[in-house]
N, C-alpha and C. Protein backbone atom coordinates (compact mmCIF):
# COMPACT_ATOMS: atom_id res chain seq x y z
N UNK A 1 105.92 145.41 177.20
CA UNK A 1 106.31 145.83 175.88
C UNK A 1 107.83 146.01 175.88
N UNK A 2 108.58 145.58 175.47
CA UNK A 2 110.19 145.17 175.23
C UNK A 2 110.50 145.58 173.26
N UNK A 3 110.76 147.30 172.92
CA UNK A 3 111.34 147.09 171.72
C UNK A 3 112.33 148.21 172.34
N UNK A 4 113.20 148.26 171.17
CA UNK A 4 114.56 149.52 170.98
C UNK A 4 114.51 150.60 170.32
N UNK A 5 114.28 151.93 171.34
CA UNK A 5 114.54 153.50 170.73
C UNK A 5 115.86 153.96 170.96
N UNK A 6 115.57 155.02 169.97
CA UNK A 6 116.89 155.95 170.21
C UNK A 6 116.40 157.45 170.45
N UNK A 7 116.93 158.26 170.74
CA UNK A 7 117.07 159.58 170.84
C UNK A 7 118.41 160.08 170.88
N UNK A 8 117.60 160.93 169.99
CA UNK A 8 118.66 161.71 169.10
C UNK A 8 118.88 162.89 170.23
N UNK A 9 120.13 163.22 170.09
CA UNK A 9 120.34 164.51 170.91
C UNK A 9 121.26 165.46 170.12
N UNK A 10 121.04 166.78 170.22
CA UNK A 10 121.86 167.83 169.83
C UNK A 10 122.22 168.65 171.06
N UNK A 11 122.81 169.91 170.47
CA UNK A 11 123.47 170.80 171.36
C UNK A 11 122.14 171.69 171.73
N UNK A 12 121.84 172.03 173.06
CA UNK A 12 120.86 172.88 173.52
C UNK A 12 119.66 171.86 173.73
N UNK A 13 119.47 170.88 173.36
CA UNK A 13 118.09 169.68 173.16
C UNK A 13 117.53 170.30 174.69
N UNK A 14 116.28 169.63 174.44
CA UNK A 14 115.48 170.09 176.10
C UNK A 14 114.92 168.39 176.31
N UNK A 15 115.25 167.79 177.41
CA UNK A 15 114.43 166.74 178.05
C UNK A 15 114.84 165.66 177.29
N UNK A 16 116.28 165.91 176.47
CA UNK A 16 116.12 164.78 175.91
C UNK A 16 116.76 163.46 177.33
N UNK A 17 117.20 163.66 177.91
CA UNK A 17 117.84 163.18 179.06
C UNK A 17 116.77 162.74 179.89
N UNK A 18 115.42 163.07 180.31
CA UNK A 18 114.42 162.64 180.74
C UNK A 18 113.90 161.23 179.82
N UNK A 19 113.81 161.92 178.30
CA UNK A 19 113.21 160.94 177.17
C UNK A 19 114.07 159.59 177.32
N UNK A 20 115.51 159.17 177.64
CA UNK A 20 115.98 158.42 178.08
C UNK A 20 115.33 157.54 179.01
N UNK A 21 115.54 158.13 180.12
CA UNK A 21 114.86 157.51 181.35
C UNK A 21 113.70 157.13 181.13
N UNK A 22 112.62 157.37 180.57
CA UNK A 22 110.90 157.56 180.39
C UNK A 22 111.15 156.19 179.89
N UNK A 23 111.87 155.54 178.26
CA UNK A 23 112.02 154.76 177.66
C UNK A 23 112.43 154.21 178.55
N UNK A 24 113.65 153.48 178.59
CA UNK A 24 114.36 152.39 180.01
C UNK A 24 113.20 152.48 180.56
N UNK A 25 112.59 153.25 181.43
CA UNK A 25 111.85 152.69 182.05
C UNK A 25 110.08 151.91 181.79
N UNK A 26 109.72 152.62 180.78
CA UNK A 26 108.37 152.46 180.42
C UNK A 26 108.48 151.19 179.44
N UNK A 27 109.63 151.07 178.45
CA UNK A 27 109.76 150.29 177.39
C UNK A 27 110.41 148.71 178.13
N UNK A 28 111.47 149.04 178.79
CA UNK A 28 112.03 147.61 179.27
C UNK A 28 113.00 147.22 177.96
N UNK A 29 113.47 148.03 177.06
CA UNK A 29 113.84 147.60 175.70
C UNK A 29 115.45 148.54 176.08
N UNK A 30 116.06 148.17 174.66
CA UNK A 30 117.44 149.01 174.63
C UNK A 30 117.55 150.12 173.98
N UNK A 31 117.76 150.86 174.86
CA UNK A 31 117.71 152.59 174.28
C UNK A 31 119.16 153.05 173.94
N UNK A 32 119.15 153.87 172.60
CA UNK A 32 120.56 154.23 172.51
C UNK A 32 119.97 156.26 172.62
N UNK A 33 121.38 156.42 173.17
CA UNK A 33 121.55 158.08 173.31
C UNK A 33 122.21 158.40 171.85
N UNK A 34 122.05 159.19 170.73
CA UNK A 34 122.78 158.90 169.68
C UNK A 34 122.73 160.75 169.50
N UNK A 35 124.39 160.94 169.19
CA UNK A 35 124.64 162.27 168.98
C UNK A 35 124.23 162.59 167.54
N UNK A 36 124.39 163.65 167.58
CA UNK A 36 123.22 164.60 166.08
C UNK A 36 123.99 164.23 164.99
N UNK A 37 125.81 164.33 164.89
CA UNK A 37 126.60 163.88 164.33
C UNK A 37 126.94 162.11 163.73
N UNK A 38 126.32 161.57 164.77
CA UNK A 38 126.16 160.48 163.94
C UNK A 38 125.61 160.23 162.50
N UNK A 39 126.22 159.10 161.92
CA UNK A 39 125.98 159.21 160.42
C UNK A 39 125.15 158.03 160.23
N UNK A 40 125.13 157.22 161.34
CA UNK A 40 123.94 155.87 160.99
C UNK A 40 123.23 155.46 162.49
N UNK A 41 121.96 155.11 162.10
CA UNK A 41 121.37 154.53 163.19
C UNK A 41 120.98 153.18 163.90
N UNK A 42 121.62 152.24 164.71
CA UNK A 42 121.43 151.22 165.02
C UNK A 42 119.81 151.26 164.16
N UNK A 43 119.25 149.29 164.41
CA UNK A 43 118.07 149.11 164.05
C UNK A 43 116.99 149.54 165.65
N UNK A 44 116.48 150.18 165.19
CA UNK A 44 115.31 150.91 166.36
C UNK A 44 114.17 150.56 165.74
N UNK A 45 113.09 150.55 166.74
CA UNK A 45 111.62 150.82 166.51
C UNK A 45 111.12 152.09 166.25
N UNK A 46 111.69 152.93 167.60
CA UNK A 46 111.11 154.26 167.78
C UNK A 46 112.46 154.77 167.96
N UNK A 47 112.52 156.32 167.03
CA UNK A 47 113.38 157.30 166.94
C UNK A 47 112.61 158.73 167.60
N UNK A 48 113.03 159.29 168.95
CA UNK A 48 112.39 160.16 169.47
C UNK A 48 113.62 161.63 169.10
N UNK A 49 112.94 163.07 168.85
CA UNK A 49 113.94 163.88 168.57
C UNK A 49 113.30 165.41 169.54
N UNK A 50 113.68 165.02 170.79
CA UNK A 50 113.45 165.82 171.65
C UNK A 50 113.18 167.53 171.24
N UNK A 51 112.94 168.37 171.51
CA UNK A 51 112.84 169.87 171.42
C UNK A 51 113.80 170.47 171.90
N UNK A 52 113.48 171.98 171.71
CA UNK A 52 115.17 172.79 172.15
C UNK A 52 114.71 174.27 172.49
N UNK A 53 115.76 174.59 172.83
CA UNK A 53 115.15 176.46 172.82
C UNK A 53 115.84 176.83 171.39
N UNK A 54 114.90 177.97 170.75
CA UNK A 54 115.28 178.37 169.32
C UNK A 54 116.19 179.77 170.02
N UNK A 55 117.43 180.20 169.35
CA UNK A 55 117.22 181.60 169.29
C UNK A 55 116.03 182.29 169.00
N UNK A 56 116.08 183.77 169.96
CA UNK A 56 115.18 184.67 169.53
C UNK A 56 113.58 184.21 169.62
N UNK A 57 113.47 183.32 170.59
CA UNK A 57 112.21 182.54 170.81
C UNK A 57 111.43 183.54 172.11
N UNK A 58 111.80 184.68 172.04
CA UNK A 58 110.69 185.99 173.17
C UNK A 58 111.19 185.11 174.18
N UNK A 59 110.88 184.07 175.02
CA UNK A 59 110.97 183.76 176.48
C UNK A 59 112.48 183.38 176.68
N UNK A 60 112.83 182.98 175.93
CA UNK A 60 114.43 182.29 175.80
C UNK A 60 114.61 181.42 176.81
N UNK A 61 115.52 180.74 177.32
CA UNK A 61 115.61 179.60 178.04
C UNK A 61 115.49 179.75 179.62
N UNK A 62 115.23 181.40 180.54
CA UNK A 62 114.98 181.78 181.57
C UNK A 62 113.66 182.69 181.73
N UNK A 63 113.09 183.41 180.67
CA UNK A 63 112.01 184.15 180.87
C UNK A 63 110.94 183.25 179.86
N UNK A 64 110.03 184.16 180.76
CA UNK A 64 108.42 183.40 180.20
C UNK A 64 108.19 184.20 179.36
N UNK A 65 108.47 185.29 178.60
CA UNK A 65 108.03 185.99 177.65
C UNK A 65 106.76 186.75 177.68
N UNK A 66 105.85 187.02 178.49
CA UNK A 66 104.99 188.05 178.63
C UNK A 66 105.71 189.64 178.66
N UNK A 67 106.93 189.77 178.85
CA UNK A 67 107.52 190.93 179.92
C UNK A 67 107.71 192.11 178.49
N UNK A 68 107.98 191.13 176.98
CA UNK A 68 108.42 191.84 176.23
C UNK A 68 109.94 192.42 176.13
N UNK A 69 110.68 191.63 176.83
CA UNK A 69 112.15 191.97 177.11
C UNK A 69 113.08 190.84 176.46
N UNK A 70 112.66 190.07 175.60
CA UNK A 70 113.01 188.92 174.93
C UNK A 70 113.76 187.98 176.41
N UNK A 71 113.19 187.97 177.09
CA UNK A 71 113.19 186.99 178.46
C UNK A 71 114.23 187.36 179.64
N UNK A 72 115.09 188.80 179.19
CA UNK A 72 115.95 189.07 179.91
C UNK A 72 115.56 189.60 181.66
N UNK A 73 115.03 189.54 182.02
CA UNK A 73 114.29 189.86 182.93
C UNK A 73 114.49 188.39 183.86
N UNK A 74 114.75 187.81 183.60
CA UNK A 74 114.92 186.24 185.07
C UNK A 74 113.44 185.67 185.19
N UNK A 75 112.79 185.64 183.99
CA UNK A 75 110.69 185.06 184.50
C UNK A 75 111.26 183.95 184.93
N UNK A 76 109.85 183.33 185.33
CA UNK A 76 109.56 181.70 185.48
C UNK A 76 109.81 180.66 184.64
N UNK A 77 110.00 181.05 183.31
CA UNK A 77 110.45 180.34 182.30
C UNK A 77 108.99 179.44 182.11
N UNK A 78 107.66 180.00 182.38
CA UNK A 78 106.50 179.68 181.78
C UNK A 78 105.20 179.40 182.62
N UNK A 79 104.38 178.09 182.15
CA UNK A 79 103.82 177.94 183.03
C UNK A 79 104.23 176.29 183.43
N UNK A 80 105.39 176.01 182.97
CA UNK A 80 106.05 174.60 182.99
C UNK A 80 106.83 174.87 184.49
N UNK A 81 106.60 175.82 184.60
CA UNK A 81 107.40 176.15 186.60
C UNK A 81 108.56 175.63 186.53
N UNK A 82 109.47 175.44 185.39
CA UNK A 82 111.12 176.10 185.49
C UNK A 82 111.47 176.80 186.31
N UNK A 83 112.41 176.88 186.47
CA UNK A 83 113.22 178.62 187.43
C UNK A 83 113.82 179.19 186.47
N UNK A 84 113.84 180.24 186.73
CA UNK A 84 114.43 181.05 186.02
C UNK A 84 116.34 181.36 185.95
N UNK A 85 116.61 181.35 184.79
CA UNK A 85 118.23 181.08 185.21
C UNK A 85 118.72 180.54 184.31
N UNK A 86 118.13 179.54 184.28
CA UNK A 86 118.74 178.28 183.94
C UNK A 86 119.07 178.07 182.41
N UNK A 87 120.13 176.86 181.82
CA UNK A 87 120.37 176.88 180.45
C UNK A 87 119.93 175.43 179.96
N UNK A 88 119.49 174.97 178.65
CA UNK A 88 119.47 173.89 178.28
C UNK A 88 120.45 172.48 178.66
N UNK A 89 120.31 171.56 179.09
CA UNK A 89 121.21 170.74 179.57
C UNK A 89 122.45 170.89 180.36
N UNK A 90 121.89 171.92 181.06
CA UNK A 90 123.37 172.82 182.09
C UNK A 90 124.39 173.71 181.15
N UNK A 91 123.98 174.23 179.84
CA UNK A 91 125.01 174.80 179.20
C UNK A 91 125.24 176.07 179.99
């Protein structure tokens, strides 16, 4: 299967950098990385728009959110076995 996605990326995005790779590799087609700011989109098949951490989301981008501490506490960051620490795309 050989067509062309894009993914869209913003500031904080989660996996969109995986969603890259997955495509290239699964598709065999031409993938564009396209910032949020862009104002037009090459012709694509598939437009993928990765997920993010929300503010104020209880687990936040290092805790798993059981603790009730809006994630400040260092959890596991779920049952996705993250570490704890860590920021969206190394921010």
């Amino acid at each position: 299967m050989s067509f062309k996605s894009a993914v869209i990326t913003f500031p904080g995005s989660n996996c969109d950098r995986d969603a890259l790779s997955y495509l290239r590799d699964l598709t065999y087609g031409e993938v564009f990385n396209i910032w949020h700011e862009e104002t037009s989109l090459p012709k694509v098949d598939l437009v993928i728009l990765p997920g993010g951490f929300s503010f104020g989301d209880g687990g936040g981008a290092s805790g798993d959110g059981d603790e009730g501490d809006g994630g400040t506490n260092g959890g596991t960051g779920g049952e996705g076995g993250c570490e704890g620490g860590g920021g969206a795309n190394g921010l």
